[in-house]
Protein backbone atom coordinates (compact mmCIF):
# COMPACT_ATOMS: atom_id res chain seq x y z
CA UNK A 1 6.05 -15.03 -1.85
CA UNK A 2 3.19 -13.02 -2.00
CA UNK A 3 -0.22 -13.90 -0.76
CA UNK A 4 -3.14 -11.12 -0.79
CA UNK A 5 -4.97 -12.21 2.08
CA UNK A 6 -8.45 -10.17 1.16
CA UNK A 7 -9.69 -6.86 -0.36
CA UNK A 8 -9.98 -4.48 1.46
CA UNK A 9 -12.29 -2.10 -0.36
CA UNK A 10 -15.17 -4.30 -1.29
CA UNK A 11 -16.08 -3.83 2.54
CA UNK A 12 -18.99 -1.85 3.17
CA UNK A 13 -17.67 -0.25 6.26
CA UNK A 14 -14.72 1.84 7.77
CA UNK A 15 -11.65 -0.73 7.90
CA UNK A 16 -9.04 1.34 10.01
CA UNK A 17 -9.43 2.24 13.46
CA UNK A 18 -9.12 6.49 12.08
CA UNK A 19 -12.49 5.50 10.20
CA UNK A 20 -14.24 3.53 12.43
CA UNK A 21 -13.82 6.25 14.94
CA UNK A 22 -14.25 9.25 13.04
CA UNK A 23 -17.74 7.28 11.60
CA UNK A 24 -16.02 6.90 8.26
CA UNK A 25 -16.16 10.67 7.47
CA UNK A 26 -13.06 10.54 5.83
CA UNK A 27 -11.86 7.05 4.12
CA UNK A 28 -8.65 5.61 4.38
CA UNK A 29 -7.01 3.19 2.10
CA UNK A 30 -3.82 0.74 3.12
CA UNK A 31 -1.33 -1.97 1.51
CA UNK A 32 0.45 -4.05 3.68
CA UNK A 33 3.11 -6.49 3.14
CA UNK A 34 4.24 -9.35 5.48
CA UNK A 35 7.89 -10.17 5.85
CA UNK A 36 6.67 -13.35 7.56
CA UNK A 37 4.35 -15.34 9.66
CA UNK A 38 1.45 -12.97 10.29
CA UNK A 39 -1.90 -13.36 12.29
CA UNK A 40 -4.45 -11.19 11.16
CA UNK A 41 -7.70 -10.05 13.75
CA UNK A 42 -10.72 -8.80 12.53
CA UNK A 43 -12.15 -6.89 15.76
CA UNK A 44 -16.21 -7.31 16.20
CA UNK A 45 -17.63 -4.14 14.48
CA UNK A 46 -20.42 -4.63 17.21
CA UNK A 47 -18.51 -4.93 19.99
CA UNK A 48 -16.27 -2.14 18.96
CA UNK A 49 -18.98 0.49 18.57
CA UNK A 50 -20.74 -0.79 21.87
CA UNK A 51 -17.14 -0.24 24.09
CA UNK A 52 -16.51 3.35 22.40
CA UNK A 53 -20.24 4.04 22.84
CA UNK A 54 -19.74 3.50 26.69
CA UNK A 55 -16.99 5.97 26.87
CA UNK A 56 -17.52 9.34 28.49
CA UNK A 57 -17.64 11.94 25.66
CA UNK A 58 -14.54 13.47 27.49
CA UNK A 59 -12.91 10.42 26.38
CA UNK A 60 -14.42 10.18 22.97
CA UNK A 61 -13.29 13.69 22.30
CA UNK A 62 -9.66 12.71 23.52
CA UNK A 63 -9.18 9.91 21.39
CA UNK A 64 -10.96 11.22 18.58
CA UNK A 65 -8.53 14.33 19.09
CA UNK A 66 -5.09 12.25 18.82
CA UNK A 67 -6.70 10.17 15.76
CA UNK A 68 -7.33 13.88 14.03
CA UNK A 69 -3.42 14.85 15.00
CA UNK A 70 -2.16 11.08 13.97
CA UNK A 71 -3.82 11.89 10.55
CA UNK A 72 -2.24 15.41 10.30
CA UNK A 73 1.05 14.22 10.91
CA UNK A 74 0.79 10.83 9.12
CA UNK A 75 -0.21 13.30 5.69
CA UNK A 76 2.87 15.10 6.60
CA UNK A 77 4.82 12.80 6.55
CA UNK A 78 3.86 11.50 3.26
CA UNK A 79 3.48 14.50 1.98
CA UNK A 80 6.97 14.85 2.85
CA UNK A 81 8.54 11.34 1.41
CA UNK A 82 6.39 11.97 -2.19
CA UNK A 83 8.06 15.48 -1.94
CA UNK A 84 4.39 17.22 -2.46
């Protein structure tokens, strides 16, 4: 049995952790469907943006590197499956 648990895009800011860090420059939209039992956490949007403010912008511009080449190959790989 399906239960939709929430919409996602009647939020008025970035959802996924790509958008959240990349400031919602580029949107991202997701289905998910649980086999089972699931717990869903919604992180603090204020507590998030005060523990990646505190990072050292070496940091920052690590992570925000691997979300840029988890995005690249995620499209890929998509890109790949829908044979486009």
């Amino acid at each position: 049995m399906e239960k939709i648990l929430g919409n996602l895009s009647l939020l008025s800011r970035p959802v996924s952790e790509m958008a959240f860090l990349e400031k919602g420059k580029v949107p991202r939209a997701a289905s998910a469907l649980a086999l089972g039992y699931v717990r869903l956490d919604v992180p603090d949007n204020d507590k998030l943006t005060k523990e990646c403010d505190s990072l050292s912008p070496l940091s920052k511009k690590l992570i925000l590197t691997l979300v840029r080449r988890l995005r690249f190959v995620t499209d890929a790989a998509v890109r790949l499956v829908t044979n486009q």
